[in-house]
Protein backbone atom coordinates (compact mmCIF):
# COMPACT_ATOMS: atom_id res chain seq x y z
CA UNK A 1 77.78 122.17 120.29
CA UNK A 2 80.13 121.34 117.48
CA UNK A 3 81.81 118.05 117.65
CA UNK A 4 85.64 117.40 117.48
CA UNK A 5 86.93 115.88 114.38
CA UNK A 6 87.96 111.94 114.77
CA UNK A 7 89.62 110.22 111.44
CA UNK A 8 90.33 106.13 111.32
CA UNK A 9 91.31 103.83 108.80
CA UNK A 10 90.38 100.42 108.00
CA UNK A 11 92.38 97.81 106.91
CA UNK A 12 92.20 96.16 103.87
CA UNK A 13 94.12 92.82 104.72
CA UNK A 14 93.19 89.95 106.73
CA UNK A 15 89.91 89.60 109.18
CA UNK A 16 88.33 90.62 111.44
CA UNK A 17 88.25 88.55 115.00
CA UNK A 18 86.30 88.35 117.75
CA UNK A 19 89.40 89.86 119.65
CA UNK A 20 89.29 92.63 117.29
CA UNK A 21 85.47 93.45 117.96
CA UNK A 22 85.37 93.40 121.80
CA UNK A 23 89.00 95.13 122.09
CA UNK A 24 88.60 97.74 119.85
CA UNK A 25 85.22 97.60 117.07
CA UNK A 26 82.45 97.73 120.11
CA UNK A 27 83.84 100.76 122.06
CA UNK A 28 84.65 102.42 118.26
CA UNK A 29 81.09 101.93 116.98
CA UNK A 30 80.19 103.74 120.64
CA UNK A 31 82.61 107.15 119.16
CA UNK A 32 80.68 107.80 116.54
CA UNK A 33 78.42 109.62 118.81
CA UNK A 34 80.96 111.48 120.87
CA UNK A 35 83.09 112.80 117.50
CA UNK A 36 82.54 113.50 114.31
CA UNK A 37 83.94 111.09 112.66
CA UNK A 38 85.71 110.00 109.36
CA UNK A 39 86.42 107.07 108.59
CA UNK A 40 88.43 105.56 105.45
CA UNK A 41 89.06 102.56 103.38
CA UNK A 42 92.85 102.02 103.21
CA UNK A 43 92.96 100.45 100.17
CA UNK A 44 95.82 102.58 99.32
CA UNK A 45 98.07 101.26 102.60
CA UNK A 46 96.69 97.64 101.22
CA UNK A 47 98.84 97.89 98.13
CA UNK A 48 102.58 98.78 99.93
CA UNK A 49 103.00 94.84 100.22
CA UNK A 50 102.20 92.83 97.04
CA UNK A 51 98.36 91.73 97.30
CA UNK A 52 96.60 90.03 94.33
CA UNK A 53 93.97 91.72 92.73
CA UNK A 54 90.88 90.07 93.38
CA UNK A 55 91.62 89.45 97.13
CA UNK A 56 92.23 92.73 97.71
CA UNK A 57 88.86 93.47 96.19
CA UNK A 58 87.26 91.10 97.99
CA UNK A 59 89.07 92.16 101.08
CA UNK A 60 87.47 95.41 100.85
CA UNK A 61 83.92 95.02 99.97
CA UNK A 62 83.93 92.55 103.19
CA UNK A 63 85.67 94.33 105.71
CA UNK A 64 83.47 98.07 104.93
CA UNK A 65 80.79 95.89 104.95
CA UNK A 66 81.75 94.24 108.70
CA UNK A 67 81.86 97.72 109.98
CA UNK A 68 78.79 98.25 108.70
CA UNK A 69 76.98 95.31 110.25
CA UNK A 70 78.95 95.72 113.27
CA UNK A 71 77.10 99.20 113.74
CA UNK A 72 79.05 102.07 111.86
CA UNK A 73 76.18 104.46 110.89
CA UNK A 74 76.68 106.35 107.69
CA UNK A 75 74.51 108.81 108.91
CA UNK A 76 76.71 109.23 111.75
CA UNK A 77 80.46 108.66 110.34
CA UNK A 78 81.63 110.01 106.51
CA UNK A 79 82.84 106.72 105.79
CA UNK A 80 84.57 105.86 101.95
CA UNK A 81 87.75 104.52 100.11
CA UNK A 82 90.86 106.26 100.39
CA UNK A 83 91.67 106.09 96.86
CA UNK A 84 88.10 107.65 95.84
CA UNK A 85 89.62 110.91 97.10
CA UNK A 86 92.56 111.81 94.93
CA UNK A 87 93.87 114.38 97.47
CA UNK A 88 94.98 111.76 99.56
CA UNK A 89 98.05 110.66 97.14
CA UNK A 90 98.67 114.75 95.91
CA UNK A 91 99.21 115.61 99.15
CA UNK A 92 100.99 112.06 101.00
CA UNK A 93 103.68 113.41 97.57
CA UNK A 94 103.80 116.70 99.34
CA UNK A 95 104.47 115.71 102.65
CA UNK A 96 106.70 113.23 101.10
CA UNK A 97 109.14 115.71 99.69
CA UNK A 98 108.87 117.24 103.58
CA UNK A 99 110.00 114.07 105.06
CA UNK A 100 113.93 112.45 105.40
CA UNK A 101 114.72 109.29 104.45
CA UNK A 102 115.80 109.40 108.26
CA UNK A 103 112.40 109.62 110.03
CA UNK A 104 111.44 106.92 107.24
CA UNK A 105 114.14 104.45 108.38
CA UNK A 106 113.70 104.90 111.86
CA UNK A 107 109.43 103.97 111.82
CA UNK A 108 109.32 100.45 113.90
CA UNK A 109 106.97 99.47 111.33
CA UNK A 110 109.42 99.99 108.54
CA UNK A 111 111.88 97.64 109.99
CA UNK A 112 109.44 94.83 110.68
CA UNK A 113 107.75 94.20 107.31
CA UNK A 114 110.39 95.02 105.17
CA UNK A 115 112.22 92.27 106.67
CA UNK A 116 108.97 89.98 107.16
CA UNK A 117 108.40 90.90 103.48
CA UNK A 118 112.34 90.06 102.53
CA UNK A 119 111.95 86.36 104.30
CA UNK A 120 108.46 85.53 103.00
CA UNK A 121 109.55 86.00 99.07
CA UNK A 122 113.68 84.98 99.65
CA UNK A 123 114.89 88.08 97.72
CA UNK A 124 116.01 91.61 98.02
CA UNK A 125 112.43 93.23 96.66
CA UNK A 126 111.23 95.73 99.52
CA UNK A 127 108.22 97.84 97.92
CA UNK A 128 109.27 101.14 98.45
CA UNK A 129 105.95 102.20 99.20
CA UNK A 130 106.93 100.22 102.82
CA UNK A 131 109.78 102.92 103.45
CA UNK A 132 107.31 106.12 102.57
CA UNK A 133 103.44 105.32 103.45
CA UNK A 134 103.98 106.97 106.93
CA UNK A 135 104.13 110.48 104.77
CA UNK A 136 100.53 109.00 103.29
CA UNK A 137 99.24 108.02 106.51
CA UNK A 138 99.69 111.89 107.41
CA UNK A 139 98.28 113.34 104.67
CA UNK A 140 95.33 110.84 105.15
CA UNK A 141 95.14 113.11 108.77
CA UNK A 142 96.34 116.12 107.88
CA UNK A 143 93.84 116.88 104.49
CA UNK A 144 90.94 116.52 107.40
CA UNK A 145 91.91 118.92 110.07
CA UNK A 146 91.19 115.77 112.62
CA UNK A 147 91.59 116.66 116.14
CA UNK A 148 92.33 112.90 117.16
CA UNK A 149 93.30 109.73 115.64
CA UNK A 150 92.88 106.64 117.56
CA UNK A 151 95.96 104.86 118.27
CA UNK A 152 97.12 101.64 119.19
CA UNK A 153 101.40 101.38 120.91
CA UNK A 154 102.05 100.48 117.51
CA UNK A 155 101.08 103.45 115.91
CA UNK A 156 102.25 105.88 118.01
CA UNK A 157 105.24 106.80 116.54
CA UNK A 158 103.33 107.76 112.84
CA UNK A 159 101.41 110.25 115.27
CA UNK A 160 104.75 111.13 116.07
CA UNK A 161 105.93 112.07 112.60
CA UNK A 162 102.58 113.35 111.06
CA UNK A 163 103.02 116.12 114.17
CA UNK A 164 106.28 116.83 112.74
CA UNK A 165 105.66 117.29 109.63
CA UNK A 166 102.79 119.34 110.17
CA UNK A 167 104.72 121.52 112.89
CA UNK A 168 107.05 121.65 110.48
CA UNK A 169 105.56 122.67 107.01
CA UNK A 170 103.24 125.68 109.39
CA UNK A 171 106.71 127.21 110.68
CA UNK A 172 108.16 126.87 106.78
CA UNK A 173 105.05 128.01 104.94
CA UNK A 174 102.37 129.38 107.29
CA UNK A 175 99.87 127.59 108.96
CA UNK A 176 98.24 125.08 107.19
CA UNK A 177 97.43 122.31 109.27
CA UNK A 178 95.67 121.68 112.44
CA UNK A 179 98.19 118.97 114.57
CA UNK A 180 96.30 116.14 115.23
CA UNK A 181 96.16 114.66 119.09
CA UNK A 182 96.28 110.85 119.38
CA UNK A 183 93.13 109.55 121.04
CA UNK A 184 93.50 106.48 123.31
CA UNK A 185 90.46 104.85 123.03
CA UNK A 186 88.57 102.54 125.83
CA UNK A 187 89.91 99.71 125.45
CA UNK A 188 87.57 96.83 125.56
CA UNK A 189 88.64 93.57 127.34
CA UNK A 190 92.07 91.50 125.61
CA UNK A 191 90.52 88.27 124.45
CA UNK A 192 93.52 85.56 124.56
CA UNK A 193 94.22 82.65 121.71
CA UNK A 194 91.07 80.33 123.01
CA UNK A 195 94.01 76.79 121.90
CA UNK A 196 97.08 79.01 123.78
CA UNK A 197 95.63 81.75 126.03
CA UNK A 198 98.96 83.02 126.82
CA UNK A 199 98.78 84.57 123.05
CA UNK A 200 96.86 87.59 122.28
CA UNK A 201 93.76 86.03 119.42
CA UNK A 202 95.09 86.69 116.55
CA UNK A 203 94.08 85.72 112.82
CA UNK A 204 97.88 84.99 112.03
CA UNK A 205 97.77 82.29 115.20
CA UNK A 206 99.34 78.90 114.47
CA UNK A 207 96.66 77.43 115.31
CA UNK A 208 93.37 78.24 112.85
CA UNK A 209 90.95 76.82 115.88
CA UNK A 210 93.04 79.30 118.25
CA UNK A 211 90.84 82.61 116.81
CA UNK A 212 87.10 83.45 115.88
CA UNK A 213 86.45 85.57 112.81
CA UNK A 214 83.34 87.01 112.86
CA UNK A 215 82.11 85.76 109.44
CA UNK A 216 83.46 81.84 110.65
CA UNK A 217 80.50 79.62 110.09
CA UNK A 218 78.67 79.18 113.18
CA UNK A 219 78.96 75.13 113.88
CA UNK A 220 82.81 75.74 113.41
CA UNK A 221 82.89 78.95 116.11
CA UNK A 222 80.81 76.50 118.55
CA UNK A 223 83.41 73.28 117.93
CA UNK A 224 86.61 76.03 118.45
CA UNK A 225 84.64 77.04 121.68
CA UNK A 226 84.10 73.58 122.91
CA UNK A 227 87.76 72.80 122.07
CA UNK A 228 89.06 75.77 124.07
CA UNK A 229 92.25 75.01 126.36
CA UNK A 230 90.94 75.07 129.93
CA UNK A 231 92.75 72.83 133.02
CA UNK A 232 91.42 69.89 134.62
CA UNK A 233 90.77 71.86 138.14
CA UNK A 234 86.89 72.30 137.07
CA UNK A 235 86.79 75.41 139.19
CA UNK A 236 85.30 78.73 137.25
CA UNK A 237 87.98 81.44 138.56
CA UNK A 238 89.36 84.28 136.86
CA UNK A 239 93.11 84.23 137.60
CA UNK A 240 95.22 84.92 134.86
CA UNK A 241 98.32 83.65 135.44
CA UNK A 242 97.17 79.63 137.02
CA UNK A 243 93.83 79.39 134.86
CA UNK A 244 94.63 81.43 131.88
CA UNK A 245 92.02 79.38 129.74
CA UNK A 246 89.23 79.47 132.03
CA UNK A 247 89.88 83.59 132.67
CA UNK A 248 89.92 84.02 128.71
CA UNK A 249 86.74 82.25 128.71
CA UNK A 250 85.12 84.34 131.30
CA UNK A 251 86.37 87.28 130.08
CA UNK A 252 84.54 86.60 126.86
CA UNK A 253 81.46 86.18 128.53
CA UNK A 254 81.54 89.35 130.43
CA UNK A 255 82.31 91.45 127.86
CA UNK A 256 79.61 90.01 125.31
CA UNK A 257 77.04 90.22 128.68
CA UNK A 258 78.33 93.69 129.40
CA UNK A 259 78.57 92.33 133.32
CA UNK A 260 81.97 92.39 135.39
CA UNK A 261 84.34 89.96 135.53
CA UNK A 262 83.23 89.52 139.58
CA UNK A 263 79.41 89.07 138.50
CA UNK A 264 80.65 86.75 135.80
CA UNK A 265 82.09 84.65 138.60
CA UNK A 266 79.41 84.83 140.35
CA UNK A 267 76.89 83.12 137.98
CA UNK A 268 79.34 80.24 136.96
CA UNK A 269 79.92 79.64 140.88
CA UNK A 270 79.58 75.90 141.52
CA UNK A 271 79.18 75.11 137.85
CA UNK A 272 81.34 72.97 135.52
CA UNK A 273 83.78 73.74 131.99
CA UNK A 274 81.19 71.92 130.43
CA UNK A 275 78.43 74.83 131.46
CA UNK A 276 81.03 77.53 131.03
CA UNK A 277 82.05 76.43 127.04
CA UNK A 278 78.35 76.08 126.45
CA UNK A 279 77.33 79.83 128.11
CA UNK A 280 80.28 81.31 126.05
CA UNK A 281 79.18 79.47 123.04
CA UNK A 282 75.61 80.98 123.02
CA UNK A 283 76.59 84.74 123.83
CA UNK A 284 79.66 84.61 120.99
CA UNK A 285 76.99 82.67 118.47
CA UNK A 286 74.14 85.50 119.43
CA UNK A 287 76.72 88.43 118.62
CA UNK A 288 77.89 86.54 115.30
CA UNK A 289 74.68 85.51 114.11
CA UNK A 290 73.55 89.00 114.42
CA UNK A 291 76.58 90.36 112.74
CA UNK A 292 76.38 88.05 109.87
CA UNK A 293 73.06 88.31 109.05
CA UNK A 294 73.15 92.04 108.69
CA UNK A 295 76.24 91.56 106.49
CA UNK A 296 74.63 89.49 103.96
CA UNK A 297 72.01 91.55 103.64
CA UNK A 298 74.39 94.62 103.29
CA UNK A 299 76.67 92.40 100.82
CA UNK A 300 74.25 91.94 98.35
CA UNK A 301 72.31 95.26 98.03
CA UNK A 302 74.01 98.67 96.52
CA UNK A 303 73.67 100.25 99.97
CA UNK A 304 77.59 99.92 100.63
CA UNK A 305 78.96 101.05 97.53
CA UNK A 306 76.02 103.87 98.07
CA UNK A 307 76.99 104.80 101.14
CA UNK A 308 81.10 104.86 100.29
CA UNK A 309 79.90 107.34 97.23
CA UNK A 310 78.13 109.42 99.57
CA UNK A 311 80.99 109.28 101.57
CA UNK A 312 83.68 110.13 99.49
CA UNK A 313 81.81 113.13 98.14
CA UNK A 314 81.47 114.61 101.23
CA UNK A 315 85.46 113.71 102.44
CA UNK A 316 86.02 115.45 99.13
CA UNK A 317 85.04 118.93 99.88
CA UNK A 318 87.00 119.21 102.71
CA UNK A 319 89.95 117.63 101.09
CA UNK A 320 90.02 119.76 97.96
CA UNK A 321 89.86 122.48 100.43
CA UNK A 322 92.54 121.18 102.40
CA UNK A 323 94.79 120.66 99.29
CA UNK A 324 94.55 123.96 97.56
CA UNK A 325 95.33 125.73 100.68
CA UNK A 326 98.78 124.08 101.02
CA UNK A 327 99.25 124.32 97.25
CA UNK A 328 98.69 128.12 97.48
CA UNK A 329 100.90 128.63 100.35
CA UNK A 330 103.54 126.07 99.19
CA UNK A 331 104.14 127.80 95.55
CA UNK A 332 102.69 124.67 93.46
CA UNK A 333 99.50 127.31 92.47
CA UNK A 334 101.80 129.68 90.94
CA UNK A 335 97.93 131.48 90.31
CA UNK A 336 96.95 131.79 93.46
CA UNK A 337 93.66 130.84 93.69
C-alpha cells in the first residue's frame, strides 16, 4: 500500500525545548511510519529576518542534527536543506508573480514580525522577504505533491493561501498541482513555563530557568527542575487552574512515562514536592541524556551532512519534475520539453 505524502520544515532559529519535544517532536518522529515523509531544512525562511552568518550555520547543523538524535530516520523520511534544491526559489518566484500584495498583507504572520522586527532595530527596514515568503512556503509544498502538511493555529492561514494559489494557477493553466490538506497532528501534552506555569515553555521566556532545551547541560536542567514554581499545599494534584505548578510537573512526568495523568497521581499519592521535583528530574535527565549523547556522536561524524546529500538528491527528482511541468504549462519553456 502506497503511503500518502507528508512535507515539514524545520526551523533554523532558536532551540529546541523540552515543550517542543513532548508537544510536537515525539508524536512527529511516530509519522514517519504512517506517511511518507519529507522533511526540509528552512534555511531559506531563516534568512527573511537579518541572522548573522555563523549562527545561522551553527543553527542548522544543530537543529538537523536534534531531529536526528531525537529519532528522525533517514531511511524513513527524505530529509535535506531547502536551499540544496534550487527549485524551491524558481518556483516560490513563480507563485510569487501569482500572488497580490493583498493576500501578502493580510498573513497574521506578516503583521507580527514586521513590526517585532521594526521595534527591535528602531528604524523603518522591513526585509521584504517578511511580506513574500508565504509564496515560498507554498512552493516548498507545492514542488512535492504533499498530501498534508502539519499545522500548528498559527500556520493555518499559509495553508490557506498555498490552496489558493494552487486552485488558482490549475484553473489558469491546467492542472499542475496536487492541493495539499493540512494535517493536525496528535498533539502531545502542553508543558507550561516550569518559573510561571501560567505561560506556555518557551525559549523566548523572561525567565532563562523558566524552559529546558534539550542540549542544556544536565546539572543546570536538574537545578531549573528543583527550582520549579510549585505552592506550599504539599499535596500532588493535577488541577490546573489552583496548582498550576504542581499539574505542569505531573504532566511532565506522564508524558516522559507514557502513563496517564490519573496513574501519575496515583504513584505520587501521599508523597511530597520534594519526591515529585526529584521523579521529574530523573525521567527529563534520562530523555536528555539519551538525546544528547546521540547528538554528539551525530555532530562530529559526516553522517548528517551524508544523509542531507542523500536527501536532497532524492527531493531533487521530484522537484525538477515538479518545476518543468509548471514551466511547460506556464509558457516559461517556450520548447516544450
Amino acid at each position: 500500500m502506497n503511503k500518502k505524502r507528508m512535507l515539514s520544515g524545520i526551523t533554523t532559529t532558536g532551540k529546541m525545548t523540552l515543550g517542543n519535544y513532548i508537544g510536537a517532536m515525539k508524536n512527529f518522529v511516530a509519522l514517519q511510519d504512517e506517511f511518507e515523509m519529507y522533511v526540509f531544512v528552512a534555511n531559506l525562511h531563516g534568512i527573511t529576518t537579518p541572522i548573522d552568518k555563523d549562527i545561522l550555520r551553527k543553527n542548522i547543523k544543530e537543529m538537523v542534527t536534534l531531529y536526528f538524535a531525537c529519532g528522525m530516520d533517514p531511511k524513513k523520511s527524505t530529509i535535506f536543506l531547502q536551499s540544496d534544491v534550487l527549485e524551491h526559489t524558481q518556483l516560490g518566484w513563480i507563485l510569487t508573480c501569482n500572488t497580490t500584495i493583498g493576500e501578502l498583507q493580510r498573513m497574521t504572520q506578516f503583521k507580527d514580525k514586521s513590526t517585532k522586527v521594526k521595534s527591535e532595530n528602531g528604524t523603518e527596514f522591513i526585509p521584504t522577504g517578511l511580506l513574500t515568503y508565504p509564496a515560498l512556503m507554498a512552493a516548498d509544498i507545492l514542488l512535492y505533491d504533499a498530501e498534508f502538511v502539519p499545522v500548528g493555529k498559527d500556520q493555518k492561514q499559509h495553508i490557506e493561501l498555498t490552496r489558493n494559489i494552487a486552485e488558482r494557477m490549475n484553473n489558469k493553466f491546467g492542472e499542475m498541482f496536487t492541493i495539499p490538506g493540512d494535517y493536525t497532528p496528535k498533539v502531545g501534552s502542553k508543558i507550561m513555563d516550569l518559573q510561571d506555569p501560567t505561560k506556555k515553555m518557551s525559549k523566548s521566556g523572561a525567565n532563562p530557568k523558566g524552559f529546558i532545551a534539550l542540549l542544556d547541560d544536565i546539572n543546570e536542567v536538574k537545578k531549573k527542575i528543583k527550582s520549579a514554581v510549585t505552592d506550599s499545599e504539599n499535596i500532588i494534584k493535577y488541577d490546573v487552574e489552583n496548582k498550576p505548578g504542581v499539574s505542569n510537573l505531573l504532566t511532565i512526568y506522564s508524558a516522559l512515562k507514557n502513563i496517564s495523568i490519573e496513574e501519575a497521581e496515583k504513584f505520587f499519592k501521599n508523597k511530597d514536592y520534594g519526591i515529585l521535583k526529584d521523579e521529574v528530574s530523573n525521567v527529563v535527565v534520562n530523555l536528555l541524556e539519551k538525546i544528547q549523547l546521540k547528538f554528539k556522536e551525530l555532530f562530529n561524524s559526516d553522517l548528517v551532512d551524508s544523509w542531507l546529500e542523500q536527501g536532497a538528491e532524492k527531493a531533487r527528482k521530484l522537484a525538477s519534475k515538479k518545476l518543468t511541468k509548471v514551466k511547460n504549462l506556464t509558457g516559461l519553456n517556450y520548447k516544450r520539453k
